[in-house]
C-alpha atoms as a PDB file:
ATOM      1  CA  UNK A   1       0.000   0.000   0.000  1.00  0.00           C
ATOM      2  CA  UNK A   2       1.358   3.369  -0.878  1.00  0.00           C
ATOM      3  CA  UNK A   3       2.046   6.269   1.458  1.00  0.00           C
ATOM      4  CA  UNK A   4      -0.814   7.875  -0.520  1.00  0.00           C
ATOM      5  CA  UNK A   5      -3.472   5.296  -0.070  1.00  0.00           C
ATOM      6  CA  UNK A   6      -2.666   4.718   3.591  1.00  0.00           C
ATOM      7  CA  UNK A   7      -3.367   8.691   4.014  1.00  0.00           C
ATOM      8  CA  UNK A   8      -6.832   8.443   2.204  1.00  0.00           C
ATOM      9  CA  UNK A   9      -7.825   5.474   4.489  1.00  0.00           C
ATOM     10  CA  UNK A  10      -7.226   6.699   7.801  1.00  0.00           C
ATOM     11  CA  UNK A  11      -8.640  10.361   6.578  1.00  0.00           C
ATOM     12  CA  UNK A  12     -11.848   8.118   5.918  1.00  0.00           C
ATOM     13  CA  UNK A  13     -11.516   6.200   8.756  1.00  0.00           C
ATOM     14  CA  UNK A  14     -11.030   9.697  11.028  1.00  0.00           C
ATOM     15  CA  UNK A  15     -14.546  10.914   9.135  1.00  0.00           C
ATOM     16  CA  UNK A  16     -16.466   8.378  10.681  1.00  0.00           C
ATOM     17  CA  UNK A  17     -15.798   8.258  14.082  1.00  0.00           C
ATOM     18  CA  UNK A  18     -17.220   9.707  16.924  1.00  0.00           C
ATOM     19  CA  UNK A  19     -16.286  12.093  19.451  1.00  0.00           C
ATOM     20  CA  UNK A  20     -16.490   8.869  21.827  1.00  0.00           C
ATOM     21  CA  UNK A  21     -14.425   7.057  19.981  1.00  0.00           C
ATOM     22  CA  UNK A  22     -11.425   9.953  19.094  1.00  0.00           C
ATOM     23  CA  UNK A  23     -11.633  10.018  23.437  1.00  0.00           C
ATOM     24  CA  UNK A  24     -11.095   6.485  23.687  1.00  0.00           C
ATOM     25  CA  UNK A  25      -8.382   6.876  21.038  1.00  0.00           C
ATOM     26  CA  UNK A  26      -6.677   9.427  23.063  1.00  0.00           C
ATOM     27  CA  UNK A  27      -6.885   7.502  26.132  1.00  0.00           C
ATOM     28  CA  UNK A  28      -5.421   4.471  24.606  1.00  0.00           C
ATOM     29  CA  UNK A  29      -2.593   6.735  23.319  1.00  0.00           C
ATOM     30  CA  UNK A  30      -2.133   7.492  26.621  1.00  0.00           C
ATOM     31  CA  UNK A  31      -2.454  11.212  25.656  1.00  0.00           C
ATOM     32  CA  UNK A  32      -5.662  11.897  27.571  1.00  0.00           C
ATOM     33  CA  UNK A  33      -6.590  10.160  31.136  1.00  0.00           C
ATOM     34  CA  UNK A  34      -9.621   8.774  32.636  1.00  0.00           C
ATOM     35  CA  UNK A  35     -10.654  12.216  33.065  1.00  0.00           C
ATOM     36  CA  UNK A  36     -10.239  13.654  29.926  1.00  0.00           C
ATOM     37  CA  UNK A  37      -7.240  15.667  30.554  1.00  0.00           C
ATOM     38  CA  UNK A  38      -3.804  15.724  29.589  1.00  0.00           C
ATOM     39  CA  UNK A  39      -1.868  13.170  31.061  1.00  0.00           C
ATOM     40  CA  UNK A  40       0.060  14.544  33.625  1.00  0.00           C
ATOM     41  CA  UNK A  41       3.307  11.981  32.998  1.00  0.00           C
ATOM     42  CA  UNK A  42       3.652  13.065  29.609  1.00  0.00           C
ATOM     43  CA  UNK A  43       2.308  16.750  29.943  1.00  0.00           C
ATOM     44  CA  UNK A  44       3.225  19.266  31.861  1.00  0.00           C
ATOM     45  CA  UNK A  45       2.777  23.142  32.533  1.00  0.00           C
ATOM     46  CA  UNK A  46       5.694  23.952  32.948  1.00  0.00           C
ATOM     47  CA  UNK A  47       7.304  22.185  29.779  1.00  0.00           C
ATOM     48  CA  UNK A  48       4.861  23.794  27.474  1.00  0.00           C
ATOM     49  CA  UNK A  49       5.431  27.313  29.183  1.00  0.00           C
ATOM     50  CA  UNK A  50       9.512  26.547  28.549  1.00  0.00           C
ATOM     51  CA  UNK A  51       8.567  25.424  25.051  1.00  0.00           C
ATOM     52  CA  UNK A  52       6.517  28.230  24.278  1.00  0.00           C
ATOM     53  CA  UNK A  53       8.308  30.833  25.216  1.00  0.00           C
ATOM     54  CA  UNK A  54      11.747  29.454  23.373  1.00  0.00           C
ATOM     55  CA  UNK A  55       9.651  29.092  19.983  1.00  0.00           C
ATOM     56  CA  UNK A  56       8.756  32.948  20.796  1.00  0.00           C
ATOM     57  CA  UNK A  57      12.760  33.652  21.098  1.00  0.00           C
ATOM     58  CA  UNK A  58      13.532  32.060  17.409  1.00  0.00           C
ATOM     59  CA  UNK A  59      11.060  34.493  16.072  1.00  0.00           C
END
């Protein structure tokens, strides 16, 4: 399967699914928790802040 038909399938596949479903998605990703936030082992404040303001410095 080509890089090109691989992107039209999932862009299909994303179409169709439910705001239930992208949650669970995230969850299994690990990118969400059980409460719907941003998982705190992977996420936090203070990185994005750092992040954020050194993208600001570039510009």
């Amino acid at each position: 399967m080509s890089i090109d038909e691989l992107t039209q399938k999932i862009e299909a596949q994303a179409k169709s699914r439910t705001h239930e479903e992208r949650l669970r998605l995230l969850r299994d990703a690990r990118i969400l928790d059980q409460d719907g936030r941003l998982d705190r082992n992977f996420f936090r404040l203070e990185e994005n802040l750092r992040h954020d303001h050194a993208l600001s410095d570039m510009a």
